[in-house]
Protein backbone atom coordinates (compact mmCIF):
# COMPACT_ATOMS: atom_id res chain seq x y z
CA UNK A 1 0.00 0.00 0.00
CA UNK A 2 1.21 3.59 -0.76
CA UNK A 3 1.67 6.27 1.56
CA UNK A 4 -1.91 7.64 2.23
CA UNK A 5 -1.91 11.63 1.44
CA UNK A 6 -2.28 12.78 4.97
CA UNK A 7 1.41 10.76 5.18
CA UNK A 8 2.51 11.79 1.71
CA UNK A 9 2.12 15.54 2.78
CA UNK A 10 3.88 15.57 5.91
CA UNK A 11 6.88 13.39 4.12
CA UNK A 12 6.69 16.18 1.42
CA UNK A 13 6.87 18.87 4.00
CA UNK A 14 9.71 17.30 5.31
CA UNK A 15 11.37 17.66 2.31
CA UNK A 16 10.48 20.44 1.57
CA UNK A 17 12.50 21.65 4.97
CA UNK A 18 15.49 19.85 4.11
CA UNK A 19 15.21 21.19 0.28
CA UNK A 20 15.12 24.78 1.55
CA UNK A 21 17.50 24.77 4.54
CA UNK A 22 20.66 23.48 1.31
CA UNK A 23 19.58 26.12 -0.67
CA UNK A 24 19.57 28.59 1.87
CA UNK A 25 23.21 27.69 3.23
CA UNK A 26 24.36 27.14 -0.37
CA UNK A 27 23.56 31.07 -0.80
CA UNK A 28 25.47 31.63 2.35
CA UNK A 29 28.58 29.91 1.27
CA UNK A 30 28.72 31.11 -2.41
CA UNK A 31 28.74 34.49 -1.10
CA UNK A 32 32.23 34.39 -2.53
CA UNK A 33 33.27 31.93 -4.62
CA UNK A 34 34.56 28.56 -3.83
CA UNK A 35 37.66 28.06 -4.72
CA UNK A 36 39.12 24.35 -4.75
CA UNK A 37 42.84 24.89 -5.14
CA UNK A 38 45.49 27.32 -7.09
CA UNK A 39 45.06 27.42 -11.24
CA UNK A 40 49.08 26.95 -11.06
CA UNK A 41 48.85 23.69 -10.13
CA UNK A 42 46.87 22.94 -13.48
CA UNK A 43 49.08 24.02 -16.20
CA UNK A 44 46.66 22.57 -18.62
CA UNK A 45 43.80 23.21 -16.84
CA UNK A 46 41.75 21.70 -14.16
CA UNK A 47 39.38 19.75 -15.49
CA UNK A 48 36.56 17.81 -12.92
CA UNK A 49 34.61 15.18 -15.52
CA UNK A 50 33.82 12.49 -12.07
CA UNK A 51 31.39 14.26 -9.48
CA UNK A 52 33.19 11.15 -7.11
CA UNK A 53 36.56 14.28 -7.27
CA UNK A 54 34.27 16.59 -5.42
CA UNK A 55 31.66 14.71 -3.60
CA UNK A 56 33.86 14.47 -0.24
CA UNK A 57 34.42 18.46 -0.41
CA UNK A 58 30.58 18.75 -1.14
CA UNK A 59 29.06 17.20 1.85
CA UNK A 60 31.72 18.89 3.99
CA UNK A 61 30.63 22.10 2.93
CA UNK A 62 27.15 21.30 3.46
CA UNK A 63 26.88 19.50 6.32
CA UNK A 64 29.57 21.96 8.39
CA UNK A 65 27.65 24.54 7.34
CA UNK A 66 24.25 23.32 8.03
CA UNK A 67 25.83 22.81 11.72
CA UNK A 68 27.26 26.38 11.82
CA UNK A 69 24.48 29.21 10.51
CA UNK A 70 21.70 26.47 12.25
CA UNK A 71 20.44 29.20 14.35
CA UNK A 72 20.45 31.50 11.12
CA UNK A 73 18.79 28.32 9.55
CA UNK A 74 15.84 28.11 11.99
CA UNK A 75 16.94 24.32 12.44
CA UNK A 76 18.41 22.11 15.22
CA UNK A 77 21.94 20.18 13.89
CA UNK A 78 22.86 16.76 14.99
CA UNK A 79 25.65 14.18 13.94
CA UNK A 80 24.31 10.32 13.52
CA UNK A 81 26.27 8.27 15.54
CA UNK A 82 26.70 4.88 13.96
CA UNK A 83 25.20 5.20 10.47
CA UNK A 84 27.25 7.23 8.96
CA UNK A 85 27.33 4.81 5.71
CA UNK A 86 23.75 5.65 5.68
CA UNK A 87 23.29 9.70 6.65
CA UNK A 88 25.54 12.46 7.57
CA UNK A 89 23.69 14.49 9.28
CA UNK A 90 20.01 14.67 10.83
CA UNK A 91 18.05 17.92 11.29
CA UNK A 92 15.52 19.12 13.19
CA UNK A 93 12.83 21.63 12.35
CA UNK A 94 10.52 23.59 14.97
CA UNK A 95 7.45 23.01 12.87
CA UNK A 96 8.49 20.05 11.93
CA UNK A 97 7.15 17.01 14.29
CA UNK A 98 10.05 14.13 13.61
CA UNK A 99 14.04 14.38 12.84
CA UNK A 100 14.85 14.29 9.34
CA UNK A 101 17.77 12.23 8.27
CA UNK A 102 19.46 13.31 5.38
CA UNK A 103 21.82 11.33 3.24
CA UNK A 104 23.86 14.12 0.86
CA UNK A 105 25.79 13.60 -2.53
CA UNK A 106 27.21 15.53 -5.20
CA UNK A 107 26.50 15.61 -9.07
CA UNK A 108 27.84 17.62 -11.67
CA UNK A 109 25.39 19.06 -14.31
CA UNK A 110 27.07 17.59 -16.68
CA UNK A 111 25.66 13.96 -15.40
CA UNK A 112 23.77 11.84 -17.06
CA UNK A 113 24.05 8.50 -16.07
CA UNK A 114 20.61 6.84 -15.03
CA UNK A 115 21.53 4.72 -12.04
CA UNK A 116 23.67 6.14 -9.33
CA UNK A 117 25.10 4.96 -5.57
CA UNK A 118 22.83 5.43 -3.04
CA UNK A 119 23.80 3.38 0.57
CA UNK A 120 24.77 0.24 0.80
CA UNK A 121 21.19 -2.04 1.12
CA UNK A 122 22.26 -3.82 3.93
CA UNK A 123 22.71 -0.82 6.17
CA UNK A 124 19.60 0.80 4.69
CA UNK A 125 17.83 -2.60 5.82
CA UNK A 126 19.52 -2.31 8.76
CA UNK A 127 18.13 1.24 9.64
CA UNK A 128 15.06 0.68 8.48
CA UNK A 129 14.53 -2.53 10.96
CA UNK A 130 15.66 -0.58 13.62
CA UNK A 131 13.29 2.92 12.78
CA UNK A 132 10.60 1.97 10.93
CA UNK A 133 8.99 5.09 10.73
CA UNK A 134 12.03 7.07 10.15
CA UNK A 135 12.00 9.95 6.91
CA UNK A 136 15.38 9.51 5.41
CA UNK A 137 15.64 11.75 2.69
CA UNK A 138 19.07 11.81 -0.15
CA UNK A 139 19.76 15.51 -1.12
CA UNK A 140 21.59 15.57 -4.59
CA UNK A 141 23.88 18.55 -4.88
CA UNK A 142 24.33 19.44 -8.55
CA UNK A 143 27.89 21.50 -8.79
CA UNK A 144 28.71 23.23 -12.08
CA UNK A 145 32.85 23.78 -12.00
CA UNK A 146 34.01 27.13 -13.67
CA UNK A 147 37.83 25.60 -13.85
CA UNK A 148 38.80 25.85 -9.99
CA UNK A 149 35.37 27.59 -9.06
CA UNK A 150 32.90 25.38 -7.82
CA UNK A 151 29.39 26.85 -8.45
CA UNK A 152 26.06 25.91 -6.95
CA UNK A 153 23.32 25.27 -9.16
CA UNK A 154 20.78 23.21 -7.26
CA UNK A 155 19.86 20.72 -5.16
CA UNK A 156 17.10 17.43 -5.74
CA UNK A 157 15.66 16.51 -2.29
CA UNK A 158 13.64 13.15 -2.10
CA UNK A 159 12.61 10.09 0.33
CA UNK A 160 14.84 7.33 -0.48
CA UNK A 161 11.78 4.96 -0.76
CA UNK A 162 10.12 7.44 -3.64
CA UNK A 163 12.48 6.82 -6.18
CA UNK A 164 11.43 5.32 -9.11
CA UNK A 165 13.66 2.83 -9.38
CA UNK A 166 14.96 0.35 -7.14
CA UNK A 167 18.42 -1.93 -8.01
CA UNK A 168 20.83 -3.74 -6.50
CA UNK A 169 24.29 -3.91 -7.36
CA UNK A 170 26.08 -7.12 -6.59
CA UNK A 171 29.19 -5.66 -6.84
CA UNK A 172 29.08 -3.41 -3.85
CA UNK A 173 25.96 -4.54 -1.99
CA UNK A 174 24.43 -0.54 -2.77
CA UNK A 175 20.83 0.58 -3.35
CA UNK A 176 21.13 2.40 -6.70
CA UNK A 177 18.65 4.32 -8.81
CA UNK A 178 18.32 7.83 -10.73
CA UNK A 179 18.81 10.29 -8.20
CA UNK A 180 19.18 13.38 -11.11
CA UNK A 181 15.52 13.21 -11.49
CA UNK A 182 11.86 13.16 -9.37
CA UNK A 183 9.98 12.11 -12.80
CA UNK A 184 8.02 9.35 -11.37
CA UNK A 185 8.55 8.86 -8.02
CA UNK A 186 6.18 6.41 -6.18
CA UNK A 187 4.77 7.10 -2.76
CA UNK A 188 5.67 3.99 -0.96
CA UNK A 189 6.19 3.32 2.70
CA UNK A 190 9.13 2.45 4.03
CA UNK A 191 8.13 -1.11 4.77
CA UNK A 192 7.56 -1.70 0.48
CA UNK A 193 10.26 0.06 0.06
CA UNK A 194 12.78 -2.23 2.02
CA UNK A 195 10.71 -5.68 1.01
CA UNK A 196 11.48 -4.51 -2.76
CA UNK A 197 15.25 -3.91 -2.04
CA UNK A 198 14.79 -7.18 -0.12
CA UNK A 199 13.73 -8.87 -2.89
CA UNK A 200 16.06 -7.51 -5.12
CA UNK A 201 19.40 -8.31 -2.69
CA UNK A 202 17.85 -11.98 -2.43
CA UNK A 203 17.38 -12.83 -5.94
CA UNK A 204 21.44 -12.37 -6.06
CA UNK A 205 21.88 -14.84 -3.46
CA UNK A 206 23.11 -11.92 -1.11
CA UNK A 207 20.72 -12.42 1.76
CA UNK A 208 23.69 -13.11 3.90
CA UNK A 209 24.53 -9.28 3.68
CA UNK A 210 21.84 -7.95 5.80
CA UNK A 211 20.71 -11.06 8.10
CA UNK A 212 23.53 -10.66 10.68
């Protein structure tokens, strides 16, 4: 069964929260511009074609500065402890009723590959078993680099159970799907969500990976 729309509306909102708050800090930061390193030390240019080259330096940026304008922020910061292969930071909104956990990545504008990295399923089974109710939420930052500028263009904030797609990569145990786009998302719970990856980990013969 889908979420129902009373639920679908307060996950949205949620969201929504999250959605705003990266924006908002993003606008802080770019203030002046971010510069990754000295053009000297590029004789031929630097050149970024791999979003993995910048990812790291992304979710620093975000997630120390989520923690440090907070106040500014209206929000409430706090580091997960022990699922940091699953989130990397969780924030709390004052009109918000539950924590939002928020899982953060970076993507050049240039991407288009359909299926990216997500978390690894077993941890994301994992989590889920132990908070069924939780709203975990994967904020795509999409980074346009002017040479050694690093420019802000957007961000894509969405449930990680409305994704369209759900795979499994055998080759590194991770949840992947298309997290450059929202075009049809479905509304499931968390519960379908995790008995589809389920499914999708045992038809590989991994069960073994989250059963521990």
């Amino acid at each position: 069964m889908v979420q129902t729309e009373q639920q679908r509306e307060l996950t949205q909102r949620g969201v929504d929260l999250v959605d705003r708050a990266i924006r908002e800090v993003w606008g802080i930061v770019t203030r002046e511009p971010v510069e990754l390193t000295r053009t000297s030390l590029y004789p031929y240019g630097f050149v970024i074609t791999n979003a993995r080259a910048i990812w790291k330096i992304v979710e620093e940026i975000t997630k120390q500065n989520l923690r440090f304008y907070a106040e500014e922020l209206g929000l409430r910061y706090e580091e997960p402890v022990g699922t940091l292969d699953i989130m990397d930071c969780i924030l709390h909104f004052p009109d918000y009723p539950n924590p939002v956990h928020v899982n953060i990545k970076a993507s050049l504008t240039t991407a288009t590959s359909p299926t990216n990295d997500v978390s690894k399923a077993p941890g994301l089974i994992h989590f889920y078993r132990d908070n069924p109710d939780a709203l975990l939420v994967l904020s795509t930052i999409k980074i346009e680099m002017d040479d050694v500028i690093m420019n802000f263009d957007r961000s894509i904030t969405n449930p990680v159970p409305w994704f369209k797609s759900v795979k499994y990569n055998k080759r590194n145990h991770n949840f992947q799907t298309n997290t450059n786009s929202l075009v049809g998302n479905i509304y499931r719970t968390n519960s379908e969500f995790i008995t589809e990856l389920r499914v999708k980990v045992d038809n590989v013969g991994d069960q073994n990976t989250y059963t521990v």
